[in-house]
Protein backbone atom coordinates (compact mmCIF):
# COMPACT_ATOMS: atom_id res chain seq x y z
CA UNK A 1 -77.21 91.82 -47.54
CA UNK A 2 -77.07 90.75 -51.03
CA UNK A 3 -78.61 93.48 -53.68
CA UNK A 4 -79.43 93.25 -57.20
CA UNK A 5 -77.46 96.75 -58.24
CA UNK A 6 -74.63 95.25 -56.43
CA UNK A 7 -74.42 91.34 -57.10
CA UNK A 8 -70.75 90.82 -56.97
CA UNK A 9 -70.30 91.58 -53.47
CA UNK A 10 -71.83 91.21 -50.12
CA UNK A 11 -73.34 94.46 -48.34
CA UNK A 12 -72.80 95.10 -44.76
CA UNK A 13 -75.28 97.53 -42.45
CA UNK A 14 -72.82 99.88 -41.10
CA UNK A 15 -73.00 103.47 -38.94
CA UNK A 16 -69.87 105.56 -40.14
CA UNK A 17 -69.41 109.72 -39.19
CA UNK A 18 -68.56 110.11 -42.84
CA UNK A 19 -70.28 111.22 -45.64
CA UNK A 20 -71.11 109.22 -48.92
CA UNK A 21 -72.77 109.54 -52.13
CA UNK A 22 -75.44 107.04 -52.41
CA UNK A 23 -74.57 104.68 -55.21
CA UNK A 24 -78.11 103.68 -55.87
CA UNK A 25 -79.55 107.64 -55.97
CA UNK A 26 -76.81 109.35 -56.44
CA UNK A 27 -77.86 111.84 -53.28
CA UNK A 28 -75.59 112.32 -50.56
CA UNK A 29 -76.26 110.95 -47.13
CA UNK A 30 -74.47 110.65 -43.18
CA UNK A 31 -73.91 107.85 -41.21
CA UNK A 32 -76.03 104.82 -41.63
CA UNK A 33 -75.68 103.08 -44.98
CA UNK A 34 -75.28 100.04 -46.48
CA UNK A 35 -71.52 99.19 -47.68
CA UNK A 36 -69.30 97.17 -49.76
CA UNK A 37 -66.27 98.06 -48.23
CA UNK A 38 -64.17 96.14 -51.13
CA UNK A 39 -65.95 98.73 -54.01
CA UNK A 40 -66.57 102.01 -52.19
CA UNK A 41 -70.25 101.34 -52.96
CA UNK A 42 -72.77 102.52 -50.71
CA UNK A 43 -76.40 102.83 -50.62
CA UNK A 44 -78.82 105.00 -47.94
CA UNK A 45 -81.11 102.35 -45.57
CA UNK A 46 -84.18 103.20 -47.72
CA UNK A 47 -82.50 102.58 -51.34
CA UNK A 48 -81.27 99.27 -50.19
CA UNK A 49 -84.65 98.01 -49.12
CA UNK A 50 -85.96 99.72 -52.71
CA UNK A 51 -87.65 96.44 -54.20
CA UNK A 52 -86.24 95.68 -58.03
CA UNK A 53 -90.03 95.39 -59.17
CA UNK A 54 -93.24 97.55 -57.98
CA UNK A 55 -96.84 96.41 -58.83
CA UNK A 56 -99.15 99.76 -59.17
CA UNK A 57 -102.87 100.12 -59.78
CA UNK A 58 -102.71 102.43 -63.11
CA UNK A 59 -100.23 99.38 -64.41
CA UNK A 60 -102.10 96.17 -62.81
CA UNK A 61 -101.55 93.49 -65.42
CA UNK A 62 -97.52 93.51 -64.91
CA UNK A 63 -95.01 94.39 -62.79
CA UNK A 64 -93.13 97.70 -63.19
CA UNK A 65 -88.76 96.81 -62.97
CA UNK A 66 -86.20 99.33 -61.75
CA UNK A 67 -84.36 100.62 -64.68
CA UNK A 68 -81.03 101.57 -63.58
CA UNK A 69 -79.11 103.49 -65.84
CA UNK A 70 -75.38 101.84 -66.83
CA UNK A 71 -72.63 102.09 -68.83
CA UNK A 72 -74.25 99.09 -70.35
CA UNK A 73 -77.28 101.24 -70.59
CA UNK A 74 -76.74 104.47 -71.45
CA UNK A 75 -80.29 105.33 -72.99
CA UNK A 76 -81.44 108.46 -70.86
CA UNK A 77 -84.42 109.42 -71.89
CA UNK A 78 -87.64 107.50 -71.03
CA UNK A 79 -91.49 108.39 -71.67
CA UNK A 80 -94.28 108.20 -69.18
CA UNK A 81 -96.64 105.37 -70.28
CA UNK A 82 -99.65 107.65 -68.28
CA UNK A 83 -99.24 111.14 -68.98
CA UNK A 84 -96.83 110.77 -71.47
CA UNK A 85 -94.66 113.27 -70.28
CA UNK A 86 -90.93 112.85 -71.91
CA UNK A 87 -88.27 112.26 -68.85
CA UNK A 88 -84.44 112.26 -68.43
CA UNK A 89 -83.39 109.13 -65.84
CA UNK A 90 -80.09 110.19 -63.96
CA UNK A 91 -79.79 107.16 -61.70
CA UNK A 92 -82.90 105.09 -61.78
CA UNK A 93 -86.73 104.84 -62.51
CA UNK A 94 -89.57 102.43 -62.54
């Protein structure tokens, strides 16, 4: 599987009796993941199939992209454009 968090490298679906720390959530999981074996990066089943863009119904005119927070992008905090609630993103967010 290609992924968009991952582009450099090809995924591969694999069962291992290990555990891992979910590269994409940063939660740990068991057994069936998705791997890059070259990188040590792994992501749980459900992450992986996580779509890079969401359309919701309080947000219909665009598109809402995952924000994934980087060394690149190191801004944490992010504000709830319906409640308005101030959050801090550990890992990722729409």
């Amino acid at each position: 599987m290609n992924h968009y968090l991952h582009p450099d490298h090809h995924l591969v679906h694999v069962h291992m009796e290990s555990d891992f720390l979910c590269s994409g959530c940063k939660v740990e999981g068991h057994g069936v993941r998705y791997r890059c074996h070259e990188c040590d990066f792994n992501l749980h089943e459900h992450c992986a199939r996580c779509s890079s863009t969401i359309s919701v119904r309080m947000h219909s005119d665009h598109l809402l992209t995952l924000y994934v927070l980087s060394e690149d992008n190191p801004d944490r905090e992010r504000r709830c454009n319906v409640c308005q609630k101030s959050t801090v993103v550990t890992t990722t967010a729409y």
